[in-house]
N, C-alpha and C. Protein backbone atom coordinates (compact mmCIF):
# COMPACT_ATOMS: atom_id res chain seq x y z
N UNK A 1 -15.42 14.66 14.89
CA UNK A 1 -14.48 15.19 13.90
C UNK A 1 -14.42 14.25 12.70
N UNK A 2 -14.69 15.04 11.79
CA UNK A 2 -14.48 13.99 10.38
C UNK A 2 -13.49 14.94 9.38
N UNK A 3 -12.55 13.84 8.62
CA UNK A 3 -11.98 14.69 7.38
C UNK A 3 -12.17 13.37 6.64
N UNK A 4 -12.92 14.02 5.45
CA UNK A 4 -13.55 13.19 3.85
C UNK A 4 -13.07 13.27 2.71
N UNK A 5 -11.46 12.35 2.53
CA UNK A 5 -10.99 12.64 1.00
C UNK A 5 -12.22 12.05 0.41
N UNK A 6 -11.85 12.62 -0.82
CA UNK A 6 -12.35 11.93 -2.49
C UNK A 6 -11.65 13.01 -3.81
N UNK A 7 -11.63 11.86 -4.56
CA UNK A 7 -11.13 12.33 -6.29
C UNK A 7 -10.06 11.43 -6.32
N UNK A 8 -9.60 10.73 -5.62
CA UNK A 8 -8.34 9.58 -5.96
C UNK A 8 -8.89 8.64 -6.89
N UNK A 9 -8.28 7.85 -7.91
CA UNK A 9 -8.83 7.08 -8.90
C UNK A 9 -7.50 6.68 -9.74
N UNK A 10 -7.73 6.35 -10.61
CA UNK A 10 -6.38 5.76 -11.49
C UNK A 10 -6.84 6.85 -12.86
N UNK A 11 -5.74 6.72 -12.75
CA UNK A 11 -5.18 8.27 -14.18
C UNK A 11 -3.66 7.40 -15.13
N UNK A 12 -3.68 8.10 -16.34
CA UNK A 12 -2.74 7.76 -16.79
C UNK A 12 -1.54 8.59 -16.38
N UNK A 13 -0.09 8.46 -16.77
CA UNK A 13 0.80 9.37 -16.57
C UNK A 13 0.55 10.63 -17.45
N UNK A 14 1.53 11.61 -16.77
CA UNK A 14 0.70 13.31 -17.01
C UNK A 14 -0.41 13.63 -17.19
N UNK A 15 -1.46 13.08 -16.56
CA UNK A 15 -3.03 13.03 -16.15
C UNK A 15 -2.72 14.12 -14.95
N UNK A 16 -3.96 14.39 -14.98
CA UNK A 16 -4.40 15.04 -13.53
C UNK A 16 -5.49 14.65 -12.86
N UNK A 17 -5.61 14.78 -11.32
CA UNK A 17 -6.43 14.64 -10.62
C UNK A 17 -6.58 15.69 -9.70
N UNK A 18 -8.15 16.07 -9.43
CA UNK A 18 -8.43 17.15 -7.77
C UNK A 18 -8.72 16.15 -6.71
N UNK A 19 -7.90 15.96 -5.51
CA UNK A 19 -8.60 15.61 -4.11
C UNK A 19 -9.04 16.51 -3.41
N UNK A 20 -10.35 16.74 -2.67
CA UNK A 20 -11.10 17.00 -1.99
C UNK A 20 -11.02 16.49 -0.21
N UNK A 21 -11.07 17.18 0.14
CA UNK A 21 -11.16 16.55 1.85
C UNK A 21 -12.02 17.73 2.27
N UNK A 22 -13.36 16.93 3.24
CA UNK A 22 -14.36 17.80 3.75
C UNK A 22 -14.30 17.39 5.49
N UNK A 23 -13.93 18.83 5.88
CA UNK A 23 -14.03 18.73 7.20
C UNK A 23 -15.10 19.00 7.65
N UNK A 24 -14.96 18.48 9.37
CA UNK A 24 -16.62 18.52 9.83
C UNK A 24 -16.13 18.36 11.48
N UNK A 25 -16.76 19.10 11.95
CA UNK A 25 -16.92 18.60 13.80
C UNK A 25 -15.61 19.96 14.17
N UNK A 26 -14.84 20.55 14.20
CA UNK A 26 -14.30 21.35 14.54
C UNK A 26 -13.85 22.75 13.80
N UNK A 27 -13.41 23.64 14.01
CA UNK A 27 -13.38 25.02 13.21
C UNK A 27 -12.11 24.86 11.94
N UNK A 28 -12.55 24.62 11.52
CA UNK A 28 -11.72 24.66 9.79
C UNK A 28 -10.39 25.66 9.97
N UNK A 29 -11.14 27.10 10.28
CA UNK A 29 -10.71 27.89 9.87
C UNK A 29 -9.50 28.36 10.70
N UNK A 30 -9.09 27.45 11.86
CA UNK A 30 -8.16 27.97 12.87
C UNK A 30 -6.86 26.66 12.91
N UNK A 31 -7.09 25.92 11.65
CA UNK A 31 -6.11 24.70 11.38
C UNK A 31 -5.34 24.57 10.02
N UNK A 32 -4.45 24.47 9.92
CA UNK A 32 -2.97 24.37 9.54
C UNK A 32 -3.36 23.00 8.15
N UNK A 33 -3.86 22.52 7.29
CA UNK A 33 -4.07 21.27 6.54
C UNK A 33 -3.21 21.15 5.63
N UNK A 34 -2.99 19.62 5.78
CA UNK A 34 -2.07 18.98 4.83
C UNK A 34 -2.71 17.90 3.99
N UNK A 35 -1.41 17.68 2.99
CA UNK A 35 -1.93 16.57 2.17
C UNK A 35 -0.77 15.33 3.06
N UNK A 36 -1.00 14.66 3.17
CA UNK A 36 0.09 13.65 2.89
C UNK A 36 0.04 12.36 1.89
N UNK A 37 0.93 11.43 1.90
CA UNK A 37 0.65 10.06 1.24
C UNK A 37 1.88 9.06 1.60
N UNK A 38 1.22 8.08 1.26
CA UNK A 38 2.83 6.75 1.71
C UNK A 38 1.91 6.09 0.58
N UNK A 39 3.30 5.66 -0.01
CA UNK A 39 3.16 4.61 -1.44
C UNK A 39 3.89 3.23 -0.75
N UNK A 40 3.33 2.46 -1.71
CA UNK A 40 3.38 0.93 -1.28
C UNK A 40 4.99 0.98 -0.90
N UNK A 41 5.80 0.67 0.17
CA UNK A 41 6.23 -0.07 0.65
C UNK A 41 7.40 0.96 1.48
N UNK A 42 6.72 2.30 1.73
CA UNK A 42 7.41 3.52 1.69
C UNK A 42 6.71 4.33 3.20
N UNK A 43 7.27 5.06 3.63
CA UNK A 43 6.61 5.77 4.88
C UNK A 43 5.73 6.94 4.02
N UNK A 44 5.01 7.18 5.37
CA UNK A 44 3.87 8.59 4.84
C UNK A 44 5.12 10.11 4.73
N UNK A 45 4.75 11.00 4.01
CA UNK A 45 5.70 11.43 3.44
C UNK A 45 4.84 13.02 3.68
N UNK A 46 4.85 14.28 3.60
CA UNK A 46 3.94 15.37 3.47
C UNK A 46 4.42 15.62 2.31
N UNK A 47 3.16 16.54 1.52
CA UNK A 47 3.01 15.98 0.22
C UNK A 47 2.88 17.99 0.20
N UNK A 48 1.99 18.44 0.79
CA UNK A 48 1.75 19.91 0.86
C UNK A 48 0.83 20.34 2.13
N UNK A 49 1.50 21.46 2.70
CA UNK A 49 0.65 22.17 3.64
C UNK A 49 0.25 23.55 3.84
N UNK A 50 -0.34 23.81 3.87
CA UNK A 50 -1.82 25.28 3.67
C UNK A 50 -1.66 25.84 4.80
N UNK A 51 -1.16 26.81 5.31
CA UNK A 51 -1.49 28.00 6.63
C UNK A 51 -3.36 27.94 7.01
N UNK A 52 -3.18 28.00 8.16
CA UNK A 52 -4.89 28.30 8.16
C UNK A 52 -5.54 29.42 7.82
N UNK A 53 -5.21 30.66 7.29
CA UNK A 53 -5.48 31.54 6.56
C UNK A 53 -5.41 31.26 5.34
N UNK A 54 -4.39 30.31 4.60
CA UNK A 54 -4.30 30.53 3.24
C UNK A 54 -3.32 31.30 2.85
N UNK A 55 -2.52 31.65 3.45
CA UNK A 55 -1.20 32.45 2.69
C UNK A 55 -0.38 32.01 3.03
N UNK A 56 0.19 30.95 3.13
CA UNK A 56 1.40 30.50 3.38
C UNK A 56 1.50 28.73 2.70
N UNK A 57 2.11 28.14 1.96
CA UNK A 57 1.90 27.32 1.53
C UNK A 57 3.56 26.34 1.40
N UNK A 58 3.44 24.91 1.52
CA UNK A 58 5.00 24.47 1.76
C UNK A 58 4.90 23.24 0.80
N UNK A 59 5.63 22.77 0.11
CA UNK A 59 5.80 21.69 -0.65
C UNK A 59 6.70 20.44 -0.80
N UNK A 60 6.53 19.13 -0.74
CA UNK A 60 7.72 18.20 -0.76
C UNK A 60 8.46 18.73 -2.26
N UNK A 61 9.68 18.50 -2.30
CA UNK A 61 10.35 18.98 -3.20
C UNK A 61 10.07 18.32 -4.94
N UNK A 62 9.51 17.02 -4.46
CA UNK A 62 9.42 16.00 -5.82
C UNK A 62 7.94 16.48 -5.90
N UNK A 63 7.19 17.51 -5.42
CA UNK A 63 5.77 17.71 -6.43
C UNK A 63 5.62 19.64 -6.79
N UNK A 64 7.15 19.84 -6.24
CA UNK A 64 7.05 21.62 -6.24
C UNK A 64 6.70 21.63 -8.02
N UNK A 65 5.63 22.63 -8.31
CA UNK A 65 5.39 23.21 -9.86
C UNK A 65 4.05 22.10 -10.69
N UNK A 66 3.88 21.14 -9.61
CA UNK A 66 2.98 19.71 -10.64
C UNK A 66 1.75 20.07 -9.78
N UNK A 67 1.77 20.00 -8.30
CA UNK A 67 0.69 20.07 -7.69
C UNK A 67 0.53 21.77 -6.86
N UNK A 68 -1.03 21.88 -6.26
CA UNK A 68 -1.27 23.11 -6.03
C UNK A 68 -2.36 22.80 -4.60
N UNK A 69 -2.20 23.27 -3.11
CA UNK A 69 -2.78 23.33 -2.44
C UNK A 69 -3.39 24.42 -2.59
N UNK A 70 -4.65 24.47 -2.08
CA UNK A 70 -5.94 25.50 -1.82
C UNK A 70 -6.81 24.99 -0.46
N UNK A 71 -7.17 26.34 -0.48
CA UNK A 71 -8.25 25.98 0.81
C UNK A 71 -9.44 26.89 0.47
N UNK A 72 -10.48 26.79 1.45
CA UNK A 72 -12.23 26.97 1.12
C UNK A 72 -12.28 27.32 2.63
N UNK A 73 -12.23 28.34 3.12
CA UNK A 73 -12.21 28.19 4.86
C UNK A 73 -14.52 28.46 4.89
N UNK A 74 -14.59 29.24 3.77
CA UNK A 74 -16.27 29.05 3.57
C UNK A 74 -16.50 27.86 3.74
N UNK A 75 -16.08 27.11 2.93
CA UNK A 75 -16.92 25.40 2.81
C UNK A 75 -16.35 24.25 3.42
N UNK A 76 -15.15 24.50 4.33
CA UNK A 76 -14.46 23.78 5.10
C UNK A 76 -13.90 22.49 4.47
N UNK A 77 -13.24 23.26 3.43
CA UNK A 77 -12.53 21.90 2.47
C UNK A 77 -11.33 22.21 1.48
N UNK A 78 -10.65 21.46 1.82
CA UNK A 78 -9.21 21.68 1.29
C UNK A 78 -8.77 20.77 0.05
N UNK A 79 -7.80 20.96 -1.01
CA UNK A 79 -7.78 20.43 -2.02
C UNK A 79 -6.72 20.05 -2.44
N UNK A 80 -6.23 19.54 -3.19
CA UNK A 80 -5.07 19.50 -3.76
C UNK A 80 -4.97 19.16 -5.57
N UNK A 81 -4.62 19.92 -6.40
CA UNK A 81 -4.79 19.80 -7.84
C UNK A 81 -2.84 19.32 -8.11
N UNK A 82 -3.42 18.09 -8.81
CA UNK A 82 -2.39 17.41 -8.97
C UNK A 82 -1.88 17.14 -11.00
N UNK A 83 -1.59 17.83 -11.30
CA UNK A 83 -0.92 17.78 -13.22
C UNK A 83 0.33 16.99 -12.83
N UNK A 84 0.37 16.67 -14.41
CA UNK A 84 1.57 16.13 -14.49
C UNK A 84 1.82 14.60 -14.10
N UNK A 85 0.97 13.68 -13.21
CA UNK A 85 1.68 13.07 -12.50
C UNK A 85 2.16 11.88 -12.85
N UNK A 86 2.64 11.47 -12.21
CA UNK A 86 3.65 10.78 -12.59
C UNK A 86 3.58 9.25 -11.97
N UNK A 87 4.40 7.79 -12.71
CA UNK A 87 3.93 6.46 -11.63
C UNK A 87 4.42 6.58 -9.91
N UNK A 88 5.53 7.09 -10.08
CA UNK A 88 5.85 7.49 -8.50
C UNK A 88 4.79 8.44 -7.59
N UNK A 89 3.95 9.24 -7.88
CA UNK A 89 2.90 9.56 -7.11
C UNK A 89 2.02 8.23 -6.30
N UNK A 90 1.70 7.53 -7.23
CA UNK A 90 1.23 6.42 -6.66
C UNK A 90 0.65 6.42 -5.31
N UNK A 91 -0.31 6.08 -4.78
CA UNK A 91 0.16 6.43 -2.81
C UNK A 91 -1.60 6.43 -2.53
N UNK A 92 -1.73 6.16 -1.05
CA UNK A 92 -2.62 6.72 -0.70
C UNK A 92 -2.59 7.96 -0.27
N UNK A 93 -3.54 8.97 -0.36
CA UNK A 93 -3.31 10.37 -0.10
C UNK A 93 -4.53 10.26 1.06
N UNK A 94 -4.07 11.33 2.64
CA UNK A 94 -4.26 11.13 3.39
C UNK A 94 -4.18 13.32 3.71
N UNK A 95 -5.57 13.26 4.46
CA UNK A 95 -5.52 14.49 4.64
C UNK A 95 -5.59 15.05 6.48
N UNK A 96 -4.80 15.99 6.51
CA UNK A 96 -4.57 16.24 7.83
C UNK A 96 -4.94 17.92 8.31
N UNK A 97 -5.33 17.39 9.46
CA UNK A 97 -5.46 18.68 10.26
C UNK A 97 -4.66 19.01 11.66
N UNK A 98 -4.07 20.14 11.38
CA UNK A 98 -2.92 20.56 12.47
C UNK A 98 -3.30 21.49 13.42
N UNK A 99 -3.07 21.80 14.72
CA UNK A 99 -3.13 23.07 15.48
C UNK A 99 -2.34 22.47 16.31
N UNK A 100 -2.41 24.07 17.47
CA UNK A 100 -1.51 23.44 18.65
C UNK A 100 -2.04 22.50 19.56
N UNK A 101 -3.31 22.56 19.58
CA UNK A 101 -3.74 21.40 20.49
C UNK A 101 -4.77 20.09 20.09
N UNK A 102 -4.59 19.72 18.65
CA UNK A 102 -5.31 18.92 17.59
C UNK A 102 -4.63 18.44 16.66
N UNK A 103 -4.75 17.07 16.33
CA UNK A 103 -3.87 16.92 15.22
C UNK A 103 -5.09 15.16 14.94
N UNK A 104 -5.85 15.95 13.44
CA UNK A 104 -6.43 14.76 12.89
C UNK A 104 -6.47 14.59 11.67
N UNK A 105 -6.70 13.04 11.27
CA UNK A 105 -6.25 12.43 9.98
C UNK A 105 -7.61 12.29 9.24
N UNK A 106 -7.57 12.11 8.18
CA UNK A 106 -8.63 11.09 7.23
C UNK A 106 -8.48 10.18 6.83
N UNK A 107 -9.37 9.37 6.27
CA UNK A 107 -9.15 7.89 5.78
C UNK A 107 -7.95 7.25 5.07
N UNK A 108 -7.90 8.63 4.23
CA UNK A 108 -7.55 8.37 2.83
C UNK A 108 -7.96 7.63 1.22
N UNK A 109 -7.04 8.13 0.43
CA UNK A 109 -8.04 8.02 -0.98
C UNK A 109 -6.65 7.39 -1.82
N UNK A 110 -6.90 6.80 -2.32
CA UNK A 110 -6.30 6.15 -3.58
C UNK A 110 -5.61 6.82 -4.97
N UNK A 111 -4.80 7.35 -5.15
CA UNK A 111 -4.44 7.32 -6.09
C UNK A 111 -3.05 6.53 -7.20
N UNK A 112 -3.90 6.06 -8.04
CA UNK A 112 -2.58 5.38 -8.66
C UNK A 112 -2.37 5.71 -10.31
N UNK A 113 -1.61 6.12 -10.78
CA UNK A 113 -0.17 6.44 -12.20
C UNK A 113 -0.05 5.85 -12.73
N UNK A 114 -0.59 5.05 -13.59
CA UNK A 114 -0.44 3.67 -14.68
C UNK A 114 -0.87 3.66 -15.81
N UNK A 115 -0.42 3.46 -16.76
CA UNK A 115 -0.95 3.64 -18.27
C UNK A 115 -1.70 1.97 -18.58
């Protein structure tokens, strides 16, 4: 089982960034994915999560209207488009996969908000 962020990088404020996470080793299409992140000195936090169909979508309250989950159940990769953001985004962003009997992480990717 693998999940492969990338697109984290340093942006200025109200910049945007896309993260990418590519799954691999189990069925994409029957799991629940999230974004999460924990910023320096802060717990991991869920950031947004995707139904495994794609129609159902949930948001932490401090990124409702800035950021946008999507999913690719074709290409087994989930995204997150992030406007707006802001120095408090800050964080490593960390991508997850949910079911009832699975629950796996990715590395995570970097993103940091600094002019």
């Amino acid at each position: 089982v693998q999940l492969v962020e990338s697109g984290g990088g340093l942006v200025q404020p109200g910049g945007s960034l896309r993260l990418s996470c590519a799954a691999s080793g189990f069925t994409f299409r029957l799991y629940d994915m999230s974004w999460y992140r924990q910023g320096p000195g802060k717990e991991r936090e869920l950031v947004a999560r995707i139904s495994s169909a794609g129609d159902s979508t949930k948001y932490a309250d401090s990124v409702k209207g800035r950021f946008t989950i999507s999913r690719d159940n074709a290409k087994n990769t989930v995204y997150l488009q992030m406007n707006s953001l802001k120095p408090e985004d800050t964080a490593v962003y960390y991508c997850n996969a949910k079911s009832f009997w699975a629950d796996y992480w990715g590395q995570g990717t970097q993103v940091t908000v600094s002019s």
